[in-house]
PDB file of N, CA and C in Angstrom:
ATOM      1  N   UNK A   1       6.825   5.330  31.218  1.00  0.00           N
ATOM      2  CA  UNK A   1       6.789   4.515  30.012  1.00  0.00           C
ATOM      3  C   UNK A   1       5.341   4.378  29.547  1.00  0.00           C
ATOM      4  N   UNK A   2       4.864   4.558  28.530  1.00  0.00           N
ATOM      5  CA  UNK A   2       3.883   4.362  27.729  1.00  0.00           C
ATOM      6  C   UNK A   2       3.548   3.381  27.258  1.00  0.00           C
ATOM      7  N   UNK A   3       2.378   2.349  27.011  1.00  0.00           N
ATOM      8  CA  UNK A   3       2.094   1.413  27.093  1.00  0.00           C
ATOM      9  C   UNK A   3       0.946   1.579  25.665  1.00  0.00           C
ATOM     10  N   UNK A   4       1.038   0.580  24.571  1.00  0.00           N
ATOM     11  CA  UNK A   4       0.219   0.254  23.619  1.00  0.00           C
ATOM     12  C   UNK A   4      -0.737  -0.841  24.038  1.00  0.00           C
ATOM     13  N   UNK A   5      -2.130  -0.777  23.864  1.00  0.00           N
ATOM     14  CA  UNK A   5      -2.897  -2.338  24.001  1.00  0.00           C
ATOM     15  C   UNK A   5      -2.899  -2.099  22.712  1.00  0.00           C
ATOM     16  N   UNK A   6      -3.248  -3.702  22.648  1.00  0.00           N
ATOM     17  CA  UNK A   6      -4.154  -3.996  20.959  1.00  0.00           C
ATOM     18  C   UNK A   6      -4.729  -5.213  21.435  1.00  0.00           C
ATOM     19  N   UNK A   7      -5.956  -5.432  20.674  1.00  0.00           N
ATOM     20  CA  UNK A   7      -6.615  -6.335  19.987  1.00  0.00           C
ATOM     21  C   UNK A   7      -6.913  -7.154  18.830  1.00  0.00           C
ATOM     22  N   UNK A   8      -6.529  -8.543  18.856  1.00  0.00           N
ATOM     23  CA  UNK A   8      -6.642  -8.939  17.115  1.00  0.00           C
ATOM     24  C   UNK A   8      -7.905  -9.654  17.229  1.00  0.00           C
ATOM     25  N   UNK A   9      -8.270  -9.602  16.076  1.00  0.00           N
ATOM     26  CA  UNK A   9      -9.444 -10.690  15.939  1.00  0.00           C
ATOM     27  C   UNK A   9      -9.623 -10.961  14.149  1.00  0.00           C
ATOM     28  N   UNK A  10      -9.424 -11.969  14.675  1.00  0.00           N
ATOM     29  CA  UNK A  10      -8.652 -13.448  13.395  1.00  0.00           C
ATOM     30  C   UNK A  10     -10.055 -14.146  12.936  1.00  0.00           C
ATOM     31  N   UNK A  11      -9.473 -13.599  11.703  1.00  0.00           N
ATOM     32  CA  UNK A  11     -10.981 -14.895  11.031  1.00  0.00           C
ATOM     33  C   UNK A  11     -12.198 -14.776  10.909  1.00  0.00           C
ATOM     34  N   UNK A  12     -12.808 -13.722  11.518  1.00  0.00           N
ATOM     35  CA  UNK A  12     -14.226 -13.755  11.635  1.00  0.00           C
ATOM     36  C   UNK A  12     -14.518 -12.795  10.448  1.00  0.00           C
ATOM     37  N   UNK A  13     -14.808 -14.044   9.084  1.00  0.00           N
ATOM     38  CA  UNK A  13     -15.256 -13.388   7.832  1.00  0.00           C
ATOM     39  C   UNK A  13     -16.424 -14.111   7.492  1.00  0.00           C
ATOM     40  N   UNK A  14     -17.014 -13.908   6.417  1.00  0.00           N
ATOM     41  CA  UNK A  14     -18.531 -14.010   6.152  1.00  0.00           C
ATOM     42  C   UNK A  14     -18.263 -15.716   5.294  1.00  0.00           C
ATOM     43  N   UNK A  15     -17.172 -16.220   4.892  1.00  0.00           N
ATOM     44  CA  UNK A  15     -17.309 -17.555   4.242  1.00  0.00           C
ATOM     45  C   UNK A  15     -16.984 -18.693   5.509  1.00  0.00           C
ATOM     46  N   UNK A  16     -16.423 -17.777   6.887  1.00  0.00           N
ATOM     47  CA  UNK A  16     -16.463 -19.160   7.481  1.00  0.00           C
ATOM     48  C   UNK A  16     -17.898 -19.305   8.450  1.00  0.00           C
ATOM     49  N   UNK A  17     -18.554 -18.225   8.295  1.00  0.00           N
ATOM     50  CA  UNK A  17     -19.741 -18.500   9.204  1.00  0.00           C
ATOM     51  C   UNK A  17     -21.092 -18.554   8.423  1.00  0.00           C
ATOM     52  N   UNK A  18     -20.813 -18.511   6.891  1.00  0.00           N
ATOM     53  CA  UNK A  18     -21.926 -18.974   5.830  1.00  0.00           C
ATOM     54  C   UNK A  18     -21.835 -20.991   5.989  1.00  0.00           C
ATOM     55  N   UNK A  19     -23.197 -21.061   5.807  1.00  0.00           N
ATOM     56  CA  UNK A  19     -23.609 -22.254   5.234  1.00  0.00           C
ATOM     57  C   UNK A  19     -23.695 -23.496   6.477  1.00  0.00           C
ATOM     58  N   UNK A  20     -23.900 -24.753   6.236  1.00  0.00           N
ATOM     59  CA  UNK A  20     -24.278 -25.957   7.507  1.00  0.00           C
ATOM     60  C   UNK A  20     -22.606 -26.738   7.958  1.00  0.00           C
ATOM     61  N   UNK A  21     -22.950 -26.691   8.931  1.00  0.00           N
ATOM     62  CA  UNK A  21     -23.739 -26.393  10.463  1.00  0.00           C
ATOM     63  C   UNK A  21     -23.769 -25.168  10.702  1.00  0.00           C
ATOM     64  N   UNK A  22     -24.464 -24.249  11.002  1.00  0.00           N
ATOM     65  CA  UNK A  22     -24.069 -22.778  11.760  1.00  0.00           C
ATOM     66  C   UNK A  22     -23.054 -22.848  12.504  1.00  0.00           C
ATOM     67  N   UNK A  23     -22.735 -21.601  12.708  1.00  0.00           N
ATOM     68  CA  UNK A  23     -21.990 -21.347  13.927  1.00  0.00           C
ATOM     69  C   UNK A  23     -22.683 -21.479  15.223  1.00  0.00           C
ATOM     70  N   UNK A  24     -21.730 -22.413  16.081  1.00  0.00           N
ATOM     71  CA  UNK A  24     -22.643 -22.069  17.738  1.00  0.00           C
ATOM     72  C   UNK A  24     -22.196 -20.761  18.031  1.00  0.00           C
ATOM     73  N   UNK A  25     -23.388 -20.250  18.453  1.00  0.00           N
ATOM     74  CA  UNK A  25     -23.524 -18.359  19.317  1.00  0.00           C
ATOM     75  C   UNK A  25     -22.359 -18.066  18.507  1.00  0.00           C
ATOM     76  N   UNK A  26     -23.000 -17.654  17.256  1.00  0.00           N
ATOM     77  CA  UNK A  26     -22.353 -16.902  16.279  1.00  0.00           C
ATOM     78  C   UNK A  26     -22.998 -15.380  16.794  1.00  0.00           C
ATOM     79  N   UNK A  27     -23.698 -15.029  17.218  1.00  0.00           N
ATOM     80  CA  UNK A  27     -24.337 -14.010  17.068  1.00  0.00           C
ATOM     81  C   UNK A  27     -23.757 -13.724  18.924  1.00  0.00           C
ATOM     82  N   UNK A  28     -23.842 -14.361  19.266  1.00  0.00           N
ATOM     83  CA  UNK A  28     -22.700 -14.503  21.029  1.00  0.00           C
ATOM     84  C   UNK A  28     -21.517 -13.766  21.033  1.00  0.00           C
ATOM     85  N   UNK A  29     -21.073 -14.119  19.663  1.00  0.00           N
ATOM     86  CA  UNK A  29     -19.554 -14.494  19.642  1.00  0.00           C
ATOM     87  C   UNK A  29     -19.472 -12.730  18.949  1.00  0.00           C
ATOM     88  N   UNK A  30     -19.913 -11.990  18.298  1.00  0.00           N
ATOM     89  CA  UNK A  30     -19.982 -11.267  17.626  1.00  0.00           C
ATOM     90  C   UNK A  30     -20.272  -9.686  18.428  1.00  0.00           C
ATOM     91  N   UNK A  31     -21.547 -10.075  19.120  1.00  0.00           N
ATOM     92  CA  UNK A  31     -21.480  -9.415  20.334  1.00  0.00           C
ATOM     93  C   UNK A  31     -20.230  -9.275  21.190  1.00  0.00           C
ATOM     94  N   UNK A  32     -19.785 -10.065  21.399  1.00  0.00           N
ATOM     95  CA  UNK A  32     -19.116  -9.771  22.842  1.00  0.00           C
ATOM     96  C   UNK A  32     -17.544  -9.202  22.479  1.00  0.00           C
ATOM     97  N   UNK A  33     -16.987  -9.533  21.101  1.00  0.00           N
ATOM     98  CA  UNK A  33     -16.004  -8.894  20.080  1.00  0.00           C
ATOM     99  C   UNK A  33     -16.149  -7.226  20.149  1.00  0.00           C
ATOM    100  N   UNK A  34     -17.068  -6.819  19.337  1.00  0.00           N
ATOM    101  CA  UNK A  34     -17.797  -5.922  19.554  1.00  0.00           C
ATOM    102  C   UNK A  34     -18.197  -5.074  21.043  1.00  0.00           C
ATOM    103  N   UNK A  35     -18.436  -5.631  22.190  1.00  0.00           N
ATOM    104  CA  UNK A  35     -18.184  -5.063  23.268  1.00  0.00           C
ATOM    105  C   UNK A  35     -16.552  -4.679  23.846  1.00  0.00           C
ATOM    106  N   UNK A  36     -15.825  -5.932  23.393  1.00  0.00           N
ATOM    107  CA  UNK A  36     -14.330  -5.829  24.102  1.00  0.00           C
ATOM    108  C   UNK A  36     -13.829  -4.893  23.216  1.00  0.00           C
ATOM    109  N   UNK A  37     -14.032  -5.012  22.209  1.00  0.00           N
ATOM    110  CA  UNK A  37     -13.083  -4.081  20.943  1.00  0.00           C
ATOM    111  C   UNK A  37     -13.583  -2.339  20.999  1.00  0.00           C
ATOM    112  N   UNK A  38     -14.691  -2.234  21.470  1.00  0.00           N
ATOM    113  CA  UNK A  38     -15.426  -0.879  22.230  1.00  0.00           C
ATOM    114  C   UNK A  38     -14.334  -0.287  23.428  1.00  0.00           C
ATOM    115  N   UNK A  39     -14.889  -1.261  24.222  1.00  0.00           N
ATOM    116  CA  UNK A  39     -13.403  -1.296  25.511  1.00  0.00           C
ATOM    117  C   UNK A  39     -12.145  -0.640  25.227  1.00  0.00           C
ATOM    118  N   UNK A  40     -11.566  -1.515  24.123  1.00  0.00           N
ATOM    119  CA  UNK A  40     -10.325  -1.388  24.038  1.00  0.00           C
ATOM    120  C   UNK A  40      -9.609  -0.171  23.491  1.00  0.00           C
ATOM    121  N   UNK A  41     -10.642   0.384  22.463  1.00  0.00           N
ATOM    122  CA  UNK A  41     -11.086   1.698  21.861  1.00  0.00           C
ATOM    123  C   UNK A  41     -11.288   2.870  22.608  1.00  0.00           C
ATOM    124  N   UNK A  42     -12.016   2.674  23.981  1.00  0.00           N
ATOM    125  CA  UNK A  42     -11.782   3.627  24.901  1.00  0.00           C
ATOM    126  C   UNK A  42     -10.828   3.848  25.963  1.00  0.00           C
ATOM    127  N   UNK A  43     -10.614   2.982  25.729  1.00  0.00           N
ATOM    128  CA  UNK A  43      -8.784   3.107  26.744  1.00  0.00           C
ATOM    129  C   UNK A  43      -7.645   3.331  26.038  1.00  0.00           C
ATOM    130  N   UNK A  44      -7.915   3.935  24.357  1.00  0.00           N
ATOM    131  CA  UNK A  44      -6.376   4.042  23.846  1.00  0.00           C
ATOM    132  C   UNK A  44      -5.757   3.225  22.971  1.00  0.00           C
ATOM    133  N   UNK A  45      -6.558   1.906  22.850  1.00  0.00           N
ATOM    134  CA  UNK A  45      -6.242   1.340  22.411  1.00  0.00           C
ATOM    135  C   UNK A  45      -6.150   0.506  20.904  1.00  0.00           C
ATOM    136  N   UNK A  46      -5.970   0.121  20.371  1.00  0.00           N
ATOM    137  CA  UNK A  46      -6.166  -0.688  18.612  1.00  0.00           C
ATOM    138  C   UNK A  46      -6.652  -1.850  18.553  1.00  0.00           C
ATOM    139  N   UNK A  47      -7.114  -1.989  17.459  1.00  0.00           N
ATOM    140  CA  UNK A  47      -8.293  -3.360  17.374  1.00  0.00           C
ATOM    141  C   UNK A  47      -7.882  -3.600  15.770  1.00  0.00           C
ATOM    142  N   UNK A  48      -7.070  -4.581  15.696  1.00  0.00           N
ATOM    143  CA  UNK A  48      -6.541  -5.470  14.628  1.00  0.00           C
ATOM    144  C   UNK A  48      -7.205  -6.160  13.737  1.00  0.00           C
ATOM    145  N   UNK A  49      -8.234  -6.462  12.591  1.00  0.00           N
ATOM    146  CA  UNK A  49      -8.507  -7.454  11.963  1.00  0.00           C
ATOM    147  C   UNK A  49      -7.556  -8.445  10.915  1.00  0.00           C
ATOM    148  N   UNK A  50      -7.525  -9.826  10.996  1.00  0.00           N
ATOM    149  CA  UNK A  50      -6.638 -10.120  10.708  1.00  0.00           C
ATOM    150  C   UNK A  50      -7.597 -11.186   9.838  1.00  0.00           C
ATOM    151  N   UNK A  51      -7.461 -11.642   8.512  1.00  0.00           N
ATOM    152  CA  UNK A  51      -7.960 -12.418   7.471  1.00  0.00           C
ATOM    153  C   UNK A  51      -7.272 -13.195   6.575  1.00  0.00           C
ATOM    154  N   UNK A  52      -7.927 -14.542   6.906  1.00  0.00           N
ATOM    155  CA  UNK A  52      -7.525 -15.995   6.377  1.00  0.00           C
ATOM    156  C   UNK A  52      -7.729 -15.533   5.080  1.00  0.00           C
ATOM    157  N   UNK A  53      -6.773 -15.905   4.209  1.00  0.00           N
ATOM    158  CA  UNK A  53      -7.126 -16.336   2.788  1.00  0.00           C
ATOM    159  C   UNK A  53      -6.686 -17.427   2.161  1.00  0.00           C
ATOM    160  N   UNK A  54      -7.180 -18.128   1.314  1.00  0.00           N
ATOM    161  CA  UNK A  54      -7.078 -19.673   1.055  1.00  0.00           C
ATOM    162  C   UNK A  54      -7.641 -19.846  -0.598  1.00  0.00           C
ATOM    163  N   UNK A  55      -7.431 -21.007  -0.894  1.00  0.00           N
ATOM    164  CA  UNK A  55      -8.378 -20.947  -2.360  1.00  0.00           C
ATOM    165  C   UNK A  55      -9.390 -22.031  -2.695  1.00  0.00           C
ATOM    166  N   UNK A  56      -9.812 -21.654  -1.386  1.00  0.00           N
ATOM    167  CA  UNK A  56     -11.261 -22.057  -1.273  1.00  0.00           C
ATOM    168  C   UNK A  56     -12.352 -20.990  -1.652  1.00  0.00           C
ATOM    169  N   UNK A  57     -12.972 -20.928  -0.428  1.00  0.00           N
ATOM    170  CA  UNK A  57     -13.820 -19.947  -0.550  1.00  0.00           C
ATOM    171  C   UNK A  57     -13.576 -18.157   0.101  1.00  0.00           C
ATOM    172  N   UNK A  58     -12.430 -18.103   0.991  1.00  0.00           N
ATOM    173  CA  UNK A  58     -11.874 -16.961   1.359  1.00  0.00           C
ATOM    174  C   UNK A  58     -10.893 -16.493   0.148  1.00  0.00           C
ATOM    175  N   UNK A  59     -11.120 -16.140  -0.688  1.00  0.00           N
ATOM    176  CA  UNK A  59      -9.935 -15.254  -1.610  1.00  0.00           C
ATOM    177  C   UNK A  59     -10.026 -13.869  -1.503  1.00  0.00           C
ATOM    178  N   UNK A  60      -8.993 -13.125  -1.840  1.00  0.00           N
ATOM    179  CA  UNK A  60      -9.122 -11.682  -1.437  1.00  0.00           C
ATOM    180  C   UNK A  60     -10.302 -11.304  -2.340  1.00  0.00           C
ATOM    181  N   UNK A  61     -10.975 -10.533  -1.977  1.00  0.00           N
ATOM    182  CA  UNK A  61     -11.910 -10.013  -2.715  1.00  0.00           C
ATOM    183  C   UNK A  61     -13.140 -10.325  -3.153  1.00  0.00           C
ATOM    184  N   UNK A  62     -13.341 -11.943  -2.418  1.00  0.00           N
ATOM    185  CA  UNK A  62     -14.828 -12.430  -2.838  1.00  0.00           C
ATOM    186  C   UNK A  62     -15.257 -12.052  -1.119  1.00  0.00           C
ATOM    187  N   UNK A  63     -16.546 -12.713  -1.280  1.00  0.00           N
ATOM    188  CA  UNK A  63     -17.659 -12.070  -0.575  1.00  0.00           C
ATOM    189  C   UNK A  63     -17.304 -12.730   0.919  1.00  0.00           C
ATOM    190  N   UNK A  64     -16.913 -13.776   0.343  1.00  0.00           N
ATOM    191  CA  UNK A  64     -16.205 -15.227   1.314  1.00  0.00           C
ATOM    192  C   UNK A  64     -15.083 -14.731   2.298  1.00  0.00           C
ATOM    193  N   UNK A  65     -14.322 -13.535   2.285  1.00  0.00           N
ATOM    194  CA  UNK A  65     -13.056 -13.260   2.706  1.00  0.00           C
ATOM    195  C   UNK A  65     -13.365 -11.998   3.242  1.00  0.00           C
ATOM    196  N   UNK A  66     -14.628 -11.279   3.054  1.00  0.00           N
ATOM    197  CA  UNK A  66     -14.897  -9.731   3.773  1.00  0.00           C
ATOM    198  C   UNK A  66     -15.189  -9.921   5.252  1.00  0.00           C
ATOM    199  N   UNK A  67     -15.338  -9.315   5.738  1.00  0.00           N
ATOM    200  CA  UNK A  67     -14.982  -9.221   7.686  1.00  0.00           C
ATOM    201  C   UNK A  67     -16.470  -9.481   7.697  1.00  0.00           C
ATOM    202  N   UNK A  68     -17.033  -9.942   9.031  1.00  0.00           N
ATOM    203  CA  UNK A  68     -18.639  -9.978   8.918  1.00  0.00           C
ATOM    204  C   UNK A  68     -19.355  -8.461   9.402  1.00  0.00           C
ATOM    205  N   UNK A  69     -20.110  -8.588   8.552  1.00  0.00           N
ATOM    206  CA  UNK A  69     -21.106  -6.505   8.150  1.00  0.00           C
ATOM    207  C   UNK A  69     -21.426  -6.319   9.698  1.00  0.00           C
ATOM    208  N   UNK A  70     -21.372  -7.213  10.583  1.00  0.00           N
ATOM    209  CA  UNK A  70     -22.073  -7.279  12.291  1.00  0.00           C
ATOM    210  C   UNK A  70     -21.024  -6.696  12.932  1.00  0.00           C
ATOM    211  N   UNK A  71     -18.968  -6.933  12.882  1.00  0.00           N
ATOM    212  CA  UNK A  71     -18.552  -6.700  13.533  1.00  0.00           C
ATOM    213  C   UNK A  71     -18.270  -4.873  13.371  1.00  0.00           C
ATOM    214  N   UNK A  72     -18.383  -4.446  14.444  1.00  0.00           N
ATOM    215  CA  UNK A  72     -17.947  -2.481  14.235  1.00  0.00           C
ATOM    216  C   UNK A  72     -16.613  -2.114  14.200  1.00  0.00           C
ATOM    217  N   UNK A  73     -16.331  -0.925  13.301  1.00  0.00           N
ATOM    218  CA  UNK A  73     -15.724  -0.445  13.738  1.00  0.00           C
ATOM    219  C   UNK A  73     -14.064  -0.851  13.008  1.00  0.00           C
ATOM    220  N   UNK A  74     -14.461  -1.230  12.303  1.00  0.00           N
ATOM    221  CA  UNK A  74     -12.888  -2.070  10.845  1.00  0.00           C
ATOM    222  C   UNK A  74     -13.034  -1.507   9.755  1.00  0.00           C
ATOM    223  N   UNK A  75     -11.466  -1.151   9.093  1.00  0.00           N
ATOM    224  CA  UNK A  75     -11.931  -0.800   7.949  1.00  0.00           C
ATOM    225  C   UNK A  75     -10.705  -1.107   7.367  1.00  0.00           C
ATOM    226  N   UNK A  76     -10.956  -1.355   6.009  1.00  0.00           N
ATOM    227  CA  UNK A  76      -9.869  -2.092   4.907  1.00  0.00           C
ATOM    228  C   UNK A  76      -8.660  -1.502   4.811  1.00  0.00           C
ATOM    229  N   UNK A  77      -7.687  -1.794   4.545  1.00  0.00           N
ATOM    230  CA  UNK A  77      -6.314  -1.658   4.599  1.00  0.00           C
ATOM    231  C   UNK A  77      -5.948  -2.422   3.233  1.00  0.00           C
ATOM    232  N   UNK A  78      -5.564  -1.457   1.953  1.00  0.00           N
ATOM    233  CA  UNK A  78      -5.075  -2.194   0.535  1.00  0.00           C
ATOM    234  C   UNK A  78      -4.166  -2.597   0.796  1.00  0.00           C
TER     235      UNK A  78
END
């Protein structure tokens, strides 16, 4: 039997980690995504991005709702 991994990673767009308070170890947190999602990539596996939208400041298509330019390795799905 054959076995799928995946990885999701939820949320991490550029309007929730703009502006005060920072993020704690935003730059921690980004890294280590980025290492596991590497991982997961070399074993076969898929790496999911998954994005809040709201009508605030995440709407499709503003700057607020794009994945952050730091994480690797994602790419848009219309």
């Amino acid at each position: 039997m054959h076995s799928i991994h995946a990885m999701l990673v939820i949320d991490m767009q550029v309007g929730l980690f703009e502006g005060n308070p920072p993020r704690h170890d935003a730059d921690g947190v980004v890294r280590r995504i980025n290492e596991v999602a590497k991982n997961v990539r070399a074993t076969g596996g898929i790496v999911i991005f998954i994005q809040h939208e709201d009508d605030g400041g995440s709407r499709r298509g503003t700057k607020g709702w794009e994945i952050l330019p730091s994480l690797e390795g994602w790419m848009a799905i219309p």
